[in-house]
N, C-alpha and C. Protein backbone atom coordinates (compact mmCIF):
# COMPACT_ATOMS: atom_id res chain seq x y z
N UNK A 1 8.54 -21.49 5.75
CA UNK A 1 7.22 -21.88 5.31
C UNK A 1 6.91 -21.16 4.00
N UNK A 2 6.42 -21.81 3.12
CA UNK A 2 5.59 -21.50 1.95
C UNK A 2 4.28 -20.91 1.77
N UNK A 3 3.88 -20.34 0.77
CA UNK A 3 2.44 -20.24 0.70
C UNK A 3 1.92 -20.96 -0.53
N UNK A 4 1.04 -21.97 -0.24
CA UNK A 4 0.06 -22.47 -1.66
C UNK A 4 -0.01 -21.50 -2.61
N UNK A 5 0.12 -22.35 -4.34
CA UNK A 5 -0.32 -21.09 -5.39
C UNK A 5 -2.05 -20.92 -4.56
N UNK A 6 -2.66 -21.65 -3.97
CA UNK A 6 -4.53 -20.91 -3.64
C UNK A 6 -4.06 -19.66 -2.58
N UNK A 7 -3.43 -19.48 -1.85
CA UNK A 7 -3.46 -18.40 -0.57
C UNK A 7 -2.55 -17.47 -1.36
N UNK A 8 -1.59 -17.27 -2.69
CA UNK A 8 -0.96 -16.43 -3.47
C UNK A 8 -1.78 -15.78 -4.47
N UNK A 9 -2.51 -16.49 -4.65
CA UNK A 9 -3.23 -16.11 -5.39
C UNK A 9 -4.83 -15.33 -5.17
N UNK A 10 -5.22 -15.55 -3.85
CA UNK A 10 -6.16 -14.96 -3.27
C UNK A 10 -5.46 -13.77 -2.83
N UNK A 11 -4.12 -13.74 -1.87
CA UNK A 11 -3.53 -12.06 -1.97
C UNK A 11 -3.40 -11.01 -3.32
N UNK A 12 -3.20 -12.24 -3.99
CA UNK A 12 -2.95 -11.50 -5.52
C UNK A 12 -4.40 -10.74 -5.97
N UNK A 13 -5.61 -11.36 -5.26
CA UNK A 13 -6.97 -10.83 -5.58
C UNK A 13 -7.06 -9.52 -4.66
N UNK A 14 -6.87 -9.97 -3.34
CA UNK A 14 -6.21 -8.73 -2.21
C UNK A 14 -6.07 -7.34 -2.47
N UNK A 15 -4.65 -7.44 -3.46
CA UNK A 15 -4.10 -6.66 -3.78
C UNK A 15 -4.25 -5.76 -4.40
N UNK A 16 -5.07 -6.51 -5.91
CA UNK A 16 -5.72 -5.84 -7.10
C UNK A 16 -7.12 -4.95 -6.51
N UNK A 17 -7.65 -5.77 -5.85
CA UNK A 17 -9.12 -5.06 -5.13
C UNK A 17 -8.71 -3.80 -4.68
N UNK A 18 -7.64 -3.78 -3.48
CA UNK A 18 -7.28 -2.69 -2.30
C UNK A 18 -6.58 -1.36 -4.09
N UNK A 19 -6.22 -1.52 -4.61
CA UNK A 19 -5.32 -0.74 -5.59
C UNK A 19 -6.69 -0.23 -6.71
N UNK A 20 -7.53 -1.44 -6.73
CA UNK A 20 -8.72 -0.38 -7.82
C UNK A 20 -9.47 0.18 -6.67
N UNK A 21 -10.22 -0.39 -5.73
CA UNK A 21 -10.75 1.05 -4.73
C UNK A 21 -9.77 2.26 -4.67
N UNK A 22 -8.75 1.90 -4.14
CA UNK A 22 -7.68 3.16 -3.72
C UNK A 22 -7.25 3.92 -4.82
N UNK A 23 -7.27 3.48 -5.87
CA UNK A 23 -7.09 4.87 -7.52
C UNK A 23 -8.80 5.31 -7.65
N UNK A 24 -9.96 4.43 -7.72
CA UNK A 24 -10.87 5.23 -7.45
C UNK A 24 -10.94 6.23 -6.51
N UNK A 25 -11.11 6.05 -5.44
CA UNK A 25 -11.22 6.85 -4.33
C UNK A 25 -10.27 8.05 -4.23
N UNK A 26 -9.02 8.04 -4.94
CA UNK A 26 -8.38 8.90 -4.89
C UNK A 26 -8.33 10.15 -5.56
N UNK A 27 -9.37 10.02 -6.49
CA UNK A 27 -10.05 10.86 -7.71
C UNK A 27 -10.75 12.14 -6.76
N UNK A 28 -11.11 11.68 -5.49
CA UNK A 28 -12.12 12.58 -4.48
C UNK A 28 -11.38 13.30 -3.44
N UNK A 29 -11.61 14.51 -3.66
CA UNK A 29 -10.41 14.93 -2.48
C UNK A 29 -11.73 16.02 -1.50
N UNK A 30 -11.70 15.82 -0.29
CA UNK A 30 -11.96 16.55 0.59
C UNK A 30 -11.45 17.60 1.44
N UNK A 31 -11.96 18.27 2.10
CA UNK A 31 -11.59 19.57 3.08
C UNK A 31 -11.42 19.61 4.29
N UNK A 32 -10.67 19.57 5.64
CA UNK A 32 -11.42 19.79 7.22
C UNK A 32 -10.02 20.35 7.40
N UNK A 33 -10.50 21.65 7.69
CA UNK A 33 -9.46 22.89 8.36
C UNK A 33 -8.55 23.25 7.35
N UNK A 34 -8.93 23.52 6.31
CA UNK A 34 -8.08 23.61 5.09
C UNK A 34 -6.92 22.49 5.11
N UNK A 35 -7.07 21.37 5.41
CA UNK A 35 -6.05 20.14 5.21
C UNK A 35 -6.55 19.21 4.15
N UNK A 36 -6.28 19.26 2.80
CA UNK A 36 -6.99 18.44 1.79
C UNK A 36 -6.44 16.86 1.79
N UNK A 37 -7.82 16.00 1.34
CA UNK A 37 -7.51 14.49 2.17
C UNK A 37 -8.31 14.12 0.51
N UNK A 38 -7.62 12.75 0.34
CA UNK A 38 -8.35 11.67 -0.80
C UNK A 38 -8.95 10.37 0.07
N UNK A 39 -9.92 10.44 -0.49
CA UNK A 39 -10.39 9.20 0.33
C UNK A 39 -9.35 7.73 0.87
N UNK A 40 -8.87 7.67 -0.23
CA UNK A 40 -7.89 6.04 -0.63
C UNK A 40 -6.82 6.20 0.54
N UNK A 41 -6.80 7.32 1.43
CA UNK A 41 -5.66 7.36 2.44
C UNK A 41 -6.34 6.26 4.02
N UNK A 42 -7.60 5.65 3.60
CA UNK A 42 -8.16 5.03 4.47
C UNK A 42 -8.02 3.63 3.99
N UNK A 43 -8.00 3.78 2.33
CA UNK A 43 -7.81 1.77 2.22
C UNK A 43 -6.65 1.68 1.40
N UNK A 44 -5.49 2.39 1.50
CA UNK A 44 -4.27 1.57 0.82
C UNK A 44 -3.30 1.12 1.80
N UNK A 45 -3.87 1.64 2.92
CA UNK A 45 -2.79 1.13 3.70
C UNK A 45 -2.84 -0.49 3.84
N UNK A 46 -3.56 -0.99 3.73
CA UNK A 46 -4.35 -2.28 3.94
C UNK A 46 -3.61 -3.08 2.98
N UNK A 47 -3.31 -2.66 1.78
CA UNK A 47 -2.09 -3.65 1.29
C UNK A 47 -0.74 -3.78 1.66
N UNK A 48 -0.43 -2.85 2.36
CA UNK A 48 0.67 -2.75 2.97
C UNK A 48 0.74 -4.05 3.89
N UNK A 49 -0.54 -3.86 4.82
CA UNK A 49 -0.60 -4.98 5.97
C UNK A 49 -0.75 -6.20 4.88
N UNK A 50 -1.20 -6.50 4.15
CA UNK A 50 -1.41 -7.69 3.17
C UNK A 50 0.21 -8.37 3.31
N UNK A 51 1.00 -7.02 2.58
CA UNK A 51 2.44 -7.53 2.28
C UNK A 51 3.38 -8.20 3.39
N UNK A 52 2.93 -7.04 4.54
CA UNK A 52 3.97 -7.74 5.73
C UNK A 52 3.39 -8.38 6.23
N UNK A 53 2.02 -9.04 6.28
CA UNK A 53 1.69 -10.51 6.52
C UNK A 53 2.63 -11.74 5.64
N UNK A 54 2.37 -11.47 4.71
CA UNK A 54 2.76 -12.93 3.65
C UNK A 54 4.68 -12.74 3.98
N UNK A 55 4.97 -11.59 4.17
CA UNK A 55 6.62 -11.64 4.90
C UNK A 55 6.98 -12.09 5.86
N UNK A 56 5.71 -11.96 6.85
CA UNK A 56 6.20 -12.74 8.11
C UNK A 56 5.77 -13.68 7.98
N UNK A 57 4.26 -14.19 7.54
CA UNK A 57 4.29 -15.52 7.66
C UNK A 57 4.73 -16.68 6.96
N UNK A 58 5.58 -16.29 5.66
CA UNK A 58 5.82 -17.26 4.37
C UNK A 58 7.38 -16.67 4.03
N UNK A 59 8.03 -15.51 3.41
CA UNK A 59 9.17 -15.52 3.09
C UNK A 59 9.10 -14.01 1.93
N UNK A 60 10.07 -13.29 2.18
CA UNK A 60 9.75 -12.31 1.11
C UNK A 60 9.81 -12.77 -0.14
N UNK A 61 10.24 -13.88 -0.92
CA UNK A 61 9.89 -14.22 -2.40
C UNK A 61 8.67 -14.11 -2.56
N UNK A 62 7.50 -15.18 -1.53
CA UNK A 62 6.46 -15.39 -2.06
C UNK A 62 5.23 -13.60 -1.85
N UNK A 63 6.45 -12.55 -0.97
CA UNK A 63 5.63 -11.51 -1.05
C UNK A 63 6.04 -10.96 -2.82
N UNK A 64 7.29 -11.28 -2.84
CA UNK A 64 7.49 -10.36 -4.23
C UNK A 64 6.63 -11.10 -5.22
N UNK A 65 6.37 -12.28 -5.55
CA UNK A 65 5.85 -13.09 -5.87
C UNK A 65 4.39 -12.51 -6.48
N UNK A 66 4.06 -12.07 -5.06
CA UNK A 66 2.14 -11.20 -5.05
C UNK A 66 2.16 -10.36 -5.61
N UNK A 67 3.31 -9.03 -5.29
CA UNK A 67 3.46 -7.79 -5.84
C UNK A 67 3.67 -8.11 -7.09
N UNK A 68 4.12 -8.85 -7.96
CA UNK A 68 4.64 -8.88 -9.12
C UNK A 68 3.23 -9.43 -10.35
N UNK A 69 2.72 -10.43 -9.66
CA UNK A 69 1.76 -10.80 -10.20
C UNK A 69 0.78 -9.81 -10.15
N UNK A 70 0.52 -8.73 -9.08
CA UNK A 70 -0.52 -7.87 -8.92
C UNK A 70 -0.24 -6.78 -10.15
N UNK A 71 0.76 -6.28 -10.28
CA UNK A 71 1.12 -5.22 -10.97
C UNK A 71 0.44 -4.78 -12.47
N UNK A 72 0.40 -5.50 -13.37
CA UNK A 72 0.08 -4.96 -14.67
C UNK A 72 -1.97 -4.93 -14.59
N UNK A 73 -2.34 -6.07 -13.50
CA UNK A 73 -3.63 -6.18 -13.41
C UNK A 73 -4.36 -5.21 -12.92
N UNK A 74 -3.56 -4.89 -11.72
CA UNK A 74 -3.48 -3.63 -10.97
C UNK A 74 -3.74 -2.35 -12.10
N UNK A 75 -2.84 -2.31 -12.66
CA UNK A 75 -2.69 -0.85 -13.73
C UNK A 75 -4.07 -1.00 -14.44
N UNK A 76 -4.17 -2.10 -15.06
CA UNK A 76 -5.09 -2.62 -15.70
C UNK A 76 -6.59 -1.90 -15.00
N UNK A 77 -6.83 -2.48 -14.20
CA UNK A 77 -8.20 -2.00 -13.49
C UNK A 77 -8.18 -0.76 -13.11
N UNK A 78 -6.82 -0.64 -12.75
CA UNK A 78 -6.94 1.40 -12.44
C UNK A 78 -7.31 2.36 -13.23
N UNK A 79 -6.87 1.65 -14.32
CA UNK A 79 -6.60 2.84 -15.75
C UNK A 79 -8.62 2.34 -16.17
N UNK A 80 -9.14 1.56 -16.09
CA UNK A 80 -10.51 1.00 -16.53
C UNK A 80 -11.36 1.85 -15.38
N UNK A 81 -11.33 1.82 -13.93
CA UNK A 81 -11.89 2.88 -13.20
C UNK A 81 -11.93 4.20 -12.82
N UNK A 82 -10.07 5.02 -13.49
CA UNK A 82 -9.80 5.76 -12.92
C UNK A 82 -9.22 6.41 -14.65
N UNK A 83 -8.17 6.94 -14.83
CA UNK A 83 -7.58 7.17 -16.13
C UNK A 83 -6.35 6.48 -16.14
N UNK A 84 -5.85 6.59 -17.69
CA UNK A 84 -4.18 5.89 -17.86
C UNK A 84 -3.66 6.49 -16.99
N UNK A 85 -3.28 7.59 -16.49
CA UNK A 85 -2.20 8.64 -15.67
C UNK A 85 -2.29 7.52 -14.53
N UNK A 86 -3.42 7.94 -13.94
CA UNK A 86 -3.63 7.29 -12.64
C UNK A 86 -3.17 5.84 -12.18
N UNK A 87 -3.48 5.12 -13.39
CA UNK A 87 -3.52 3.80 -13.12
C UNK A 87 -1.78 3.65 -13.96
N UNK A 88 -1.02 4.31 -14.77
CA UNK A 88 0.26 3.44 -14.65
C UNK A 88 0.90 4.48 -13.73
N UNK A 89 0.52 5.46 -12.94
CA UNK A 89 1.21 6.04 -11.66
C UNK A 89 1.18 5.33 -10.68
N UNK A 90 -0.19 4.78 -10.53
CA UNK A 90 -0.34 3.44 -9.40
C UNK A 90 0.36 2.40 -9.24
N UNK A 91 0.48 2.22 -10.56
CA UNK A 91 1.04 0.40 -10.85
C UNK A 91 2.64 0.66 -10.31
N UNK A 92 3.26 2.00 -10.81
CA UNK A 92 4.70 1.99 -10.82
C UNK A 92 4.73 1.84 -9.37
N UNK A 93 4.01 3.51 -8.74
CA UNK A 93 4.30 3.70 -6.83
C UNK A 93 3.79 2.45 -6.19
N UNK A 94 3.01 1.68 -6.76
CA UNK A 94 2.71 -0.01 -5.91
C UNK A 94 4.08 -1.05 -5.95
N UNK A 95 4.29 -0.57 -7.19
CA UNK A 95 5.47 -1.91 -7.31
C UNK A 95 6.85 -1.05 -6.63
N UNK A 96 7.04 -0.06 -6.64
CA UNK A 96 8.23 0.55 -6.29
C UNK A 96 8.24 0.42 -4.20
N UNK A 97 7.27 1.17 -3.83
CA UNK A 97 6.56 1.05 -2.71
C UNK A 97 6.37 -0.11 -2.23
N UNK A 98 6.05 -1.28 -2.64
CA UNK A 98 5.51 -2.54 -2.03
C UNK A 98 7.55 -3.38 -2.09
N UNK A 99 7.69 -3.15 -3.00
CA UNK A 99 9.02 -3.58 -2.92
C UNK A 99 10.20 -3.32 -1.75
N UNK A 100 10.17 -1.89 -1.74
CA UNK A 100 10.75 -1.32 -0.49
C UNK A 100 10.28 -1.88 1.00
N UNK A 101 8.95 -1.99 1.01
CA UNK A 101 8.44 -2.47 1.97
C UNK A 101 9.39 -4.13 2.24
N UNK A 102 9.07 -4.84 1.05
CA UNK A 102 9.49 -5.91 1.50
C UNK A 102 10.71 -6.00 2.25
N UNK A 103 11.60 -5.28 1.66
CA UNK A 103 12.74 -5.29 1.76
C UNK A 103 13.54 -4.60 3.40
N UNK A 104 12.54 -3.61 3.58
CA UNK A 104 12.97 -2.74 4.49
C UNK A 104 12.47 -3.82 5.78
N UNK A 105 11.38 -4.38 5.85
CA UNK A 105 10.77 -5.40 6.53
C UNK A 105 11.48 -6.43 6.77
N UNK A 106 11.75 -7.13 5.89
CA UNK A 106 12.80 -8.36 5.80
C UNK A 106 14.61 -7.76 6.49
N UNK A 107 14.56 -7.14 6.34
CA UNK A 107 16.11 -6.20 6.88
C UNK A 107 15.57 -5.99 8.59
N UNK A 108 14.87 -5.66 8.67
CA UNK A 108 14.56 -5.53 10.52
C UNK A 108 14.07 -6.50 10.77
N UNK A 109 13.46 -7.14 10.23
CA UNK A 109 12.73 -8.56 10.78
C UNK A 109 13.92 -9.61 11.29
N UNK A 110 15.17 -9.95 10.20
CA UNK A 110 16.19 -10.34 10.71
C UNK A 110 16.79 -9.67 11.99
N UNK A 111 16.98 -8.95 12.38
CA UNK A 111 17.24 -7.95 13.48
C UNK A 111 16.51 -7.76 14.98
N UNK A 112 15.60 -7.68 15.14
CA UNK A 112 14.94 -7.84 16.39
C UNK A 112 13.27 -9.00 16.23
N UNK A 113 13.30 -9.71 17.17
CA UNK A 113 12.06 -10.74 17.49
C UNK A 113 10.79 -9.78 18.16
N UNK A 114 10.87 -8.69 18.28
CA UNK A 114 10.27 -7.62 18.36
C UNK A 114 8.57 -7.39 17.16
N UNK A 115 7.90 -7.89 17.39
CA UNK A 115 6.85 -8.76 15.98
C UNK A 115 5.95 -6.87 15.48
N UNK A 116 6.27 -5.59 16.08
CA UNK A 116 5.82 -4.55 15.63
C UNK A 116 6.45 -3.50 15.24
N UNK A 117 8.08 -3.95 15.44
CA UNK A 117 9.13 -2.79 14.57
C UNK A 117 8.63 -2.99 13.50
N UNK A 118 8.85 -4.13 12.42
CA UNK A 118 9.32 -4.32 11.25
C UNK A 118 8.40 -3.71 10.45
N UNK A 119 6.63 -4.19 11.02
CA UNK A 119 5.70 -3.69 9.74
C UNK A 119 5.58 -2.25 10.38
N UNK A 120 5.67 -1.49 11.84
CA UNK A 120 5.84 0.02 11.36
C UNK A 120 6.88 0.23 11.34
N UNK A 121 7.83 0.11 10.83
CA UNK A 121 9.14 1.32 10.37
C UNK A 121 8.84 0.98 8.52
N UNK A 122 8.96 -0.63 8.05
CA UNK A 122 8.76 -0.48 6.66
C UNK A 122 7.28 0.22 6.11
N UNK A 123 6.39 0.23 6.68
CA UNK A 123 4.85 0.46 6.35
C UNK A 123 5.27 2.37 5.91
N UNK A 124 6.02 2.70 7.36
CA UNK A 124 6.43 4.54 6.71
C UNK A 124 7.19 4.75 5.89
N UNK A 125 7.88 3.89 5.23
CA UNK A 125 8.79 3.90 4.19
C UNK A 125 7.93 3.99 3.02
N UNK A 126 7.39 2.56 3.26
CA UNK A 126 6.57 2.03 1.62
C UNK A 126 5.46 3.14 1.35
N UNK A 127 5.25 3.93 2.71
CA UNK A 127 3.87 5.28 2.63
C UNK A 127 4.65 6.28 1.71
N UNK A 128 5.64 6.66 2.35
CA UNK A 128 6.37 7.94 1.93
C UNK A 128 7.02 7.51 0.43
N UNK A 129 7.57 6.74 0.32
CA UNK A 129 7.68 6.64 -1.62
C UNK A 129 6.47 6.18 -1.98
N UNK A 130 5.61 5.84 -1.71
CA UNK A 130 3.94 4.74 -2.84
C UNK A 130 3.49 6.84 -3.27
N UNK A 131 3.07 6.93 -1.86
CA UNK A 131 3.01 8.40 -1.81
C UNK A 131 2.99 9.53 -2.74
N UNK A 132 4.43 9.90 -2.26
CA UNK A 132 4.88 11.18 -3.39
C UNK A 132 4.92 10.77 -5.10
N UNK A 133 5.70 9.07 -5.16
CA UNK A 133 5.49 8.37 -6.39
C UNK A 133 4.68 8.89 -6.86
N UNK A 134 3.09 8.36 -6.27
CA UNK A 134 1.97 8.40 -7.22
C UNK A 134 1.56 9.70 -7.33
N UNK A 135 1.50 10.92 -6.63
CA UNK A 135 1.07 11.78 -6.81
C UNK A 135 1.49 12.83 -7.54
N UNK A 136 3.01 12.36 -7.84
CA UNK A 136 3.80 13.38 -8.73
C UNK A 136 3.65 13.05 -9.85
N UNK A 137 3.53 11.63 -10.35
CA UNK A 137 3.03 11.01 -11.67
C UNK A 137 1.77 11.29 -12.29
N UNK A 138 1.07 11.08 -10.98
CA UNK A 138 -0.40 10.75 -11.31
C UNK A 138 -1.72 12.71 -11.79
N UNK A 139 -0.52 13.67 -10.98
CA UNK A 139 -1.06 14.87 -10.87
C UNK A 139 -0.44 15.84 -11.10
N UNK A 140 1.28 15.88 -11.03
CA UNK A 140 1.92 16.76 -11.66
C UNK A 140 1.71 17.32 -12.86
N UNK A 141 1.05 18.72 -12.90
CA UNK A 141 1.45 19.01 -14.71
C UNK A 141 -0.22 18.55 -15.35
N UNK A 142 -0.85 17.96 -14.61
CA UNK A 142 -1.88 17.11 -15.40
C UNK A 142 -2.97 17.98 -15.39
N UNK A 143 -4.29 17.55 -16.03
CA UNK A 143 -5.29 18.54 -16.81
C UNK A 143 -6.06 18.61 -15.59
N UNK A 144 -5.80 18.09 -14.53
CA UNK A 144 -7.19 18.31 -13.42
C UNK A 144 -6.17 19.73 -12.70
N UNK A 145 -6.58 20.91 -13.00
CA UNK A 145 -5.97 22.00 -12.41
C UNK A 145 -6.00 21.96 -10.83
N UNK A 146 -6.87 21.46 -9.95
CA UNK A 146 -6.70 21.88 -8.24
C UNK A 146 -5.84 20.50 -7.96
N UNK A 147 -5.65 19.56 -8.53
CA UNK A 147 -5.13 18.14 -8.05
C UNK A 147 -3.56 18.80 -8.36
N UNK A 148 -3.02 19.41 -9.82
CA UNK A 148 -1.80 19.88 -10.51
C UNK A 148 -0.91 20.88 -9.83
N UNK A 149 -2.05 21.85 -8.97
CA UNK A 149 -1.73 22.65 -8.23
C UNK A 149 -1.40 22.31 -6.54
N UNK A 150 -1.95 21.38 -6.24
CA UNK A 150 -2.17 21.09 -4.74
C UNK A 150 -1.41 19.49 -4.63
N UNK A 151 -0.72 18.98 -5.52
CA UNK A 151 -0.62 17.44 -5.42
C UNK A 151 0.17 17.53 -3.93
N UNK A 152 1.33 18.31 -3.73
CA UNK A 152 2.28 18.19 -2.92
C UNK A 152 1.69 18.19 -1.57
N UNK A 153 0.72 19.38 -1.31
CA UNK A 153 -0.14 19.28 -0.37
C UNK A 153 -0.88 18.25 0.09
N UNK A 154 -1.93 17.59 -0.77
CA UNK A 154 -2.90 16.87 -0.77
C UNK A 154 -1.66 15.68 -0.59
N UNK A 155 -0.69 15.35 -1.17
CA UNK A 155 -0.05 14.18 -0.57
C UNK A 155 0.77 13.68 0.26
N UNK A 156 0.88 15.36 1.24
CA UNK A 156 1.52 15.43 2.56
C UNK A 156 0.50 15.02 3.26
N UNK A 157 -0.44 15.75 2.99
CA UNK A 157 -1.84 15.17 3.79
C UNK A 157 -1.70 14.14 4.11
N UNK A 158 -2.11 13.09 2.68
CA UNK A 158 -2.08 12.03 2.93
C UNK A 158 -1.53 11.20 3.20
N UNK A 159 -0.23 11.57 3.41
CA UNK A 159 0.96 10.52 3.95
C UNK A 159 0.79 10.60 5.22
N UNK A 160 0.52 11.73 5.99
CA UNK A 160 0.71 12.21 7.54
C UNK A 160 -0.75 11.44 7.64
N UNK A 161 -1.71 11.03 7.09
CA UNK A 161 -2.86 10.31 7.67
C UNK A 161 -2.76 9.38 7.74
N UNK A 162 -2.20 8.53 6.63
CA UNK A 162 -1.54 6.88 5.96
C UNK A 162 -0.98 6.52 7.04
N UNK A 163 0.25 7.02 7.56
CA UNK A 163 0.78 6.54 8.62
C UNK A 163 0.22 6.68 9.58
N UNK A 164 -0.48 7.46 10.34
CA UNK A 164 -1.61 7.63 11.16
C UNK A 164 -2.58 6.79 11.42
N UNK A 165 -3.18 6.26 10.51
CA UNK A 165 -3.83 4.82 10.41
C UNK A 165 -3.42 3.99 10.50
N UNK A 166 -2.03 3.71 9.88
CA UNK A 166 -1.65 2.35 9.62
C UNK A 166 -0.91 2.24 11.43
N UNK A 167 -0.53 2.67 11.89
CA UNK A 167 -0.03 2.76 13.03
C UNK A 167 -1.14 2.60 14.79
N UNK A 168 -1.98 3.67 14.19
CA UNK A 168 -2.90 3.74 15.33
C UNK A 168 -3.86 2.30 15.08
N UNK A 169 -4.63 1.84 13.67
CA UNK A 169 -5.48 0.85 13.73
C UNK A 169 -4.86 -0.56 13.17
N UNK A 170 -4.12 -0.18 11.26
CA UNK A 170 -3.56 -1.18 11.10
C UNK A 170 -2.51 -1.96 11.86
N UNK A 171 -1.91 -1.29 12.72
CA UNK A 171 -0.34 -2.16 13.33
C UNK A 171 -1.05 -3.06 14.57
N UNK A 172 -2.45 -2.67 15.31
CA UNK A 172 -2.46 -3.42 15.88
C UNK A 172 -3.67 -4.67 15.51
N UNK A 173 -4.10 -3.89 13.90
CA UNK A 173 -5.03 -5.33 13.39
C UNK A 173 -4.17 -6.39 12.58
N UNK A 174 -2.32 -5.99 12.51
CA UNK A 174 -1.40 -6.67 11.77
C UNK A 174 -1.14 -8.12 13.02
N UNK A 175 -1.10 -6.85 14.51
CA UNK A 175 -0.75 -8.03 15.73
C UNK A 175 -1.53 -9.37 15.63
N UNK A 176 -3.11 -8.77 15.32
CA UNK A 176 -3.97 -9.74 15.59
C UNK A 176 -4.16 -10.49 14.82
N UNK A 177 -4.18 -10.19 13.32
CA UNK A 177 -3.80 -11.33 12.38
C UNK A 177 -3.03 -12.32 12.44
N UNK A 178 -1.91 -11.37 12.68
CA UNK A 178 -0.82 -12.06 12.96
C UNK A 178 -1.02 -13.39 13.87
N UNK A 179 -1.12 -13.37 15.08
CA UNK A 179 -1.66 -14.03 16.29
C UNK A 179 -2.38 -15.21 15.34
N UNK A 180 -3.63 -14.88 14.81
CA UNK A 180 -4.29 -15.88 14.51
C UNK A 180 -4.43 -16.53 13.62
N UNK A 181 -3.14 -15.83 12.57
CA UNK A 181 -3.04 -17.00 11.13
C UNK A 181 -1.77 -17.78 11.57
N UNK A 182 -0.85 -17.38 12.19
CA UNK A 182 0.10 -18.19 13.94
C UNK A 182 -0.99 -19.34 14.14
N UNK A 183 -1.69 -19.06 14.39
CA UNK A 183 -2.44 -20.10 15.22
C UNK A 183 -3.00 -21.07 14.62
N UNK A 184 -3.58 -20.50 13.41
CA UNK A 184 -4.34 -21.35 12.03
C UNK A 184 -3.68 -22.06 11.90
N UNK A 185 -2.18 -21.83 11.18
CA UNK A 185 -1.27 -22.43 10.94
C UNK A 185 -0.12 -23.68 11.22
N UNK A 186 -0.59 -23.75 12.64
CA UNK A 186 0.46 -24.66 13.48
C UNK A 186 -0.22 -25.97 13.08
């Protein structure tokens, strides 16, 4: 199955949205028990689920398809809400990250009929490189001194939460999508 350029192009809106909140939001870093957290560890996972939707339900071209088209627009709006650093650190760990995903997804998906391996084992993949990617780009070395000093931290954090979410809420709001764009669809 295919996806219409209208339903490619509305992920492609998806995508860009979930990536300028999530470089905003990531500008904000919080405290609880000395474990430092960025907000955006609550809405990037959400493109992730975007991606391994359009994989399972259409074909990984038309996911690379999204990612590819999302990318420079993506940077584009990041760098306009957030700074250049941020936003071509984003654009790269999105496209590097979303790619892997596909791929790692599409590789188990062939492999077991099992419909909740594929998006969590690739979802911790695409976390752990989007991740360290962006934060070593985006904060290594850079003029915001507690982000330059703490990136490694703050993006263990946030990986150990990313997957945490995407597992405990997203994997089973992926089932239910799933289920009912299945159903839309027939």
């Amino acid at each position: 199955m295919t996806l219409n350029k209208k339903l490619i192009m509305q992920l492609f809106i998806v995508h860009i949205f979930i990536i300028a909140i999530s470089n905003y939001l990531v500008q904000f870093s919080f405290e609880i028990s000395n474990f430092y957290f960025t907000w955006s560890m609550f809405t990037f996972p959400i493109v992730i689920l975007a991606t391994d939707l359009t994989v399972r339900l259409s074909n990984k071209y038309n996911a690379r398809a999204v990612i590819g088209l999302a990318y420079i627009p993506a940077v584009i709006v990041s760098i306009y809400l957030a700074d250049w650093r941020i936003g071509l650190a984003s654009g790269t760990a999105y496209l590097i990250g979303q790619l892997l995903d596909v791929f790692v997804f599409q590789k188990i998906r062939e492999n077991t009929d099992t419909w909740w391996i594929a998006p969590a084992i690739s979802t911790v993949f695409a976390n752990i490189i989007d991740t360290y990617s962006f934060f070593g780009m985006a904060f290594a070395n850079g003029t915001d001194e507690f982000m330059a000093e703490n990136w490694i931290h703050i993006a263990t954090t946030d990986l150990i939460f990313k997957i945490i979410v995407s597992v405990v809420l997203f994997l089973p709001l992926y089932g239910i999508l799933l289920s009912y764009l299945q159903n839309k669809i027939k």
